[in-house]
Protein backbone atom coordinates (compact mmCIF):
# COMPACT_ATOMS: atom_id res chain seq x y z
CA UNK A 1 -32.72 -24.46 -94.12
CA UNK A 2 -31.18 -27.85 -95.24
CA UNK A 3 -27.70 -28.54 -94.28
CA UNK A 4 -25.98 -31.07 -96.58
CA UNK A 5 -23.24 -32.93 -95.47
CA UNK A 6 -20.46 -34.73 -97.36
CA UNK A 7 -20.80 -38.30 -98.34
CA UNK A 8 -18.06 -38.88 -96.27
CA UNK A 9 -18.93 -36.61 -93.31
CA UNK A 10 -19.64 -39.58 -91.12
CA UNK A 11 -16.48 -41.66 -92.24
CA UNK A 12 -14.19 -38.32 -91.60
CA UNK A 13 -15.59 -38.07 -88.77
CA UNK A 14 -15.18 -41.31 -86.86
CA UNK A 15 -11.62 -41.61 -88.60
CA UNK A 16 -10.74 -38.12 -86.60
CA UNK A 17 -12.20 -39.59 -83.30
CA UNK A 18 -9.94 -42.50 -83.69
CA UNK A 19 -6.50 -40.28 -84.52
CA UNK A 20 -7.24 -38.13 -81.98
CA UNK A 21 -7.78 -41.04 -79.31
CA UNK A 22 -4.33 -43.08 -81.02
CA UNK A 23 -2.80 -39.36 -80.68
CA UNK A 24 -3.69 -39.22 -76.93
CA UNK A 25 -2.51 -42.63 -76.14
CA UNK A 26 0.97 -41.72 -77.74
CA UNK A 27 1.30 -38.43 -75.91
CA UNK A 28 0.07 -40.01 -72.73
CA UNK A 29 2.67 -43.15 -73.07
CA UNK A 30 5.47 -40.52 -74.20
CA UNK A 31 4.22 -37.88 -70.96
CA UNK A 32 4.64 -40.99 -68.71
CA UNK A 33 7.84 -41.99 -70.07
CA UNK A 34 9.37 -38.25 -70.14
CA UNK A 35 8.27 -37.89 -66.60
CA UNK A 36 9.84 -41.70 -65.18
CA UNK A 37 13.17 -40.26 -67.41
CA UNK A 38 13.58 -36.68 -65.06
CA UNK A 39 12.76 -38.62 -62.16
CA UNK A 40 15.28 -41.36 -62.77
CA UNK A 41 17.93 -38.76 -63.41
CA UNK A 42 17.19 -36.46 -61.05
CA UNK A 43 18.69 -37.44 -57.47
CA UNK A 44 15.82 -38.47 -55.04
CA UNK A 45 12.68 -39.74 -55.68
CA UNK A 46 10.66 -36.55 -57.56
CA UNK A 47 7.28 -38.18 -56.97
CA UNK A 48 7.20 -38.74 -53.42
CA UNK A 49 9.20 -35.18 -52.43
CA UNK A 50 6.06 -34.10 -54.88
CA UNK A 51 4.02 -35.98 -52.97
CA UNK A 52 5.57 -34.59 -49.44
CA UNK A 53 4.65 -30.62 -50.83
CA UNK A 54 8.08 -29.70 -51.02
CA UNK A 55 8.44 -26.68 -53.32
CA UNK A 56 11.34 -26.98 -55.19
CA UNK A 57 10.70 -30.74 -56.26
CA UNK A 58 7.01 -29.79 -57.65
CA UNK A 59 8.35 -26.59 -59.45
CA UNK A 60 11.14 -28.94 -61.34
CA UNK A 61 9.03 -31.33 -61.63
CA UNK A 62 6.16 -29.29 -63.39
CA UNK A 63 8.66 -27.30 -65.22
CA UNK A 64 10.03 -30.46 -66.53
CA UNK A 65 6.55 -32.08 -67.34
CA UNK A 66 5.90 -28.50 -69.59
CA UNK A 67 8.59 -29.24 -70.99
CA UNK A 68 7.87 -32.76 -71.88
CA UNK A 69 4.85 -31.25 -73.57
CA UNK A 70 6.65 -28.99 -75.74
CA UNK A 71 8.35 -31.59 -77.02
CA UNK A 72 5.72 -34.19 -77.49
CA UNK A 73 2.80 -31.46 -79.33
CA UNK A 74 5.73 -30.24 -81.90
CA UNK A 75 6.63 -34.11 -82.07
CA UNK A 76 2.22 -34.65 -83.38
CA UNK A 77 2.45 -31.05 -84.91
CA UNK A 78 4.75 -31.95 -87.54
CA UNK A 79 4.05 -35.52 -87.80
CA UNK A 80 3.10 -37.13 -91.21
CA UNK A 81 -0.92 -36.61 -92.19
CA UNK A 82 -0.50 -40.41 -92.76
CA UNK A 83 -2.04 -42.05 -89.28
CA UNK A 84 0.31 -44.57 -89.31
CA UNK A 85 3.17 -42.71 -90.04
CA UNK A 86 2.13 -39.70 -88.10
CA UNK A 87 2.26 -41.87 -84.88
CA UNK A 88 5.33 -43.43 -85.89
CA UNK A 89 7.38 -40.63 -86.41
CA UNK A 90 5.70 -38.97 -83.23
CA UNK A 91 6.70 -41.51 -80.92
CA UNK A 92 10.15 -41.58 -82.64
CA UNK A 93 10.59 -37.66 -82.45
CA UNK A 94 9.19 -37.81 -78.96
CA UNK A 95 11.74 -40.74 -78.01
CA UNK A 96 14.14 -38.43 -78.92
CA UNK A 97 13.37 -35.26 -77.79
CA UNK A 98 13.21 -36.97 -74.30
CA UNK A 99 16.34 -38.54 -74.04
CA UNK A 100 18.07 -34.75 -75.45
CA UNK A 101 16.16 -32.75 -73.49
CA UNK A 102 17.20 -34.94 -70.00
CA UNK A 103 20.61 -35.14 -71.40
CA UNK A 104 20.66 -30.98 -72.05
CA UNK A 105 19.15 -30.74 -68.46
CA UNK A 106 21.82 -32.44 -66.59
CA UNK A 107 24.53 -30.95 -68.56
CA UNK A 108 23.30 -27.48 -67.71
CA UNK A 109 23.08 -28.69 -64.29
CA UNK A 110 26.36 -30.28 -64.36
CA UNK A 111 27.91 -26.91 -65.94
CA UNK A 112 26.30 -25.00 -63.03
CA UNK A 113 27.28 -27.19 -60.20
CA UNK A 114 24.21 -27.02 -59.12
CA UNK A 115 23.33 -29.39 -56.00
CA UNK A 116 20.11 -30.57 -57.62
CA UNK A 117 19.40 -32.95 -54.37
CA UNK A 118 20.11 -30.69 -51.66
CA UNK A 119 17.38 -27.71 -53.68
CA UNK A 120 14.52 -30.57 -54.86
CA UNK A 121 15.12 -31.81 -50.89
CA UNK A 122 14.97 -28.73 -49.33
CA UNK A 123 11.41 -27.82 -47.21
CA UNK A 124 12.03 -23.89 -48.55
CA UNK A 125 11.89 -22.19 -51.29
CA UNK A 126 15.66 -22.61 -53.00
CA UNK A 127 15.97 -20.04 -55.72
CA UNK A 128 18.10 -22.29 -57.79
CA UNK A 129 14.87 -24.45 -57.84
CA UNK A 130 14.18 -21.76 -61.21
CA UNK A 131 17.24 -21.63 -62.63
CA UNK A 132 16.53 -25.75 -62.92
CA UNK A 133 13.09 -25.01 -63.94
CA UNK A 134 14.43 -22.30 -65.90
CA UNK A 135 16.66 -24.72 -68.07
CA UNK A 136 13.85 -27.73 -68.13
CA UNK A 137 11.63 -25.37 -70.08
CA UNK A 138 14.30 -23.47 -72.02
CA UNK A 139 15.94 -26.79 -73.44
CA UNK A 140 12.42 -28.23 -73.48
CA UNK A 141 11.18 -25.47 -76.46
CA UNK A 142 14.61 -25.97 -77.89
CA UNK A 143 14.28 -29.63 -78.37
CA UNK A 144 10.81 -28.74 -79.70
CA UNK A 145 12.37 -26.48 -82.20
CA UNK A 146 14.77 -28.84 -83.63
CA UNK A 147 12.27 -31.29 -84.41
CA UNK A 148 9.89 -28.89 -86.30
């Protein structure tokens, strides 16, 4: 049996491995950036109470990174099938996913009076810890929403 491949096969095919790596980059830079904007708004430093095994700081911190994520795949998802202007308008929707999704966060937490220090600090398990988690990923698939 003979399989025939498009003229193009080979073309299409490096062209995908190149989107997908441009893709990756973008979604890496906008992970990155997503995760420097929670910690920079978030009292304490999230990466080294992660980094100390304190509970509450790595469940925010993963629920916010999911979050992120939510935001950045629906950002590619619905992104032009131009490259160009697919990675454009990812890194724009991204952008501005992030910066809502933070903003949402802290308002919730504002509206809550929640002592977002004192739980991400804390050495036990602080059941407020999910409500913050609980709002990171909420908000997060929100965000994601709006942009689809």
């Amino acid at each position: 049996m003979l399989v025939a491949l498009s003229e193009t096969f080979g073309t299409d095919l490096v062209r995908g491995i190149g989107a997908i790596a441009l893709y990756a980059i973008v979604g890496l830079l906008l992970m990155l950036l997503g995760f420097y904007a929670i910690d920079f708004t978030t009292p304490g430093k999230l990466s080294d109470l992660v980094r100390q095994g304190l509970p509450n700081a790595v469940i925010i911190t993963a629920s916010g990174l999911l979050s992120m994520a939510f935001i950045i795949v629906i950002a590619i998802w619905t992104s032009s099938t131009n490259l160009a202007e697919g990675l454009i308008t990812s890194l724009v929707y991204g952008l501005i996913g992030i910066v809502a999704q933070v903003g949402a966060v802290r308002l919730l937490e504002w509206v809550t009076r929640i002592d977002v220090r004192s739980t991400i600090e804390s050495k036990t398990l602080a059941p407020a810890s999910f409500i913050v988690a609980s709002a990171h990923l909420a908000l997060g698939l929100v965000v994601a929403v709006a942009i689809s």
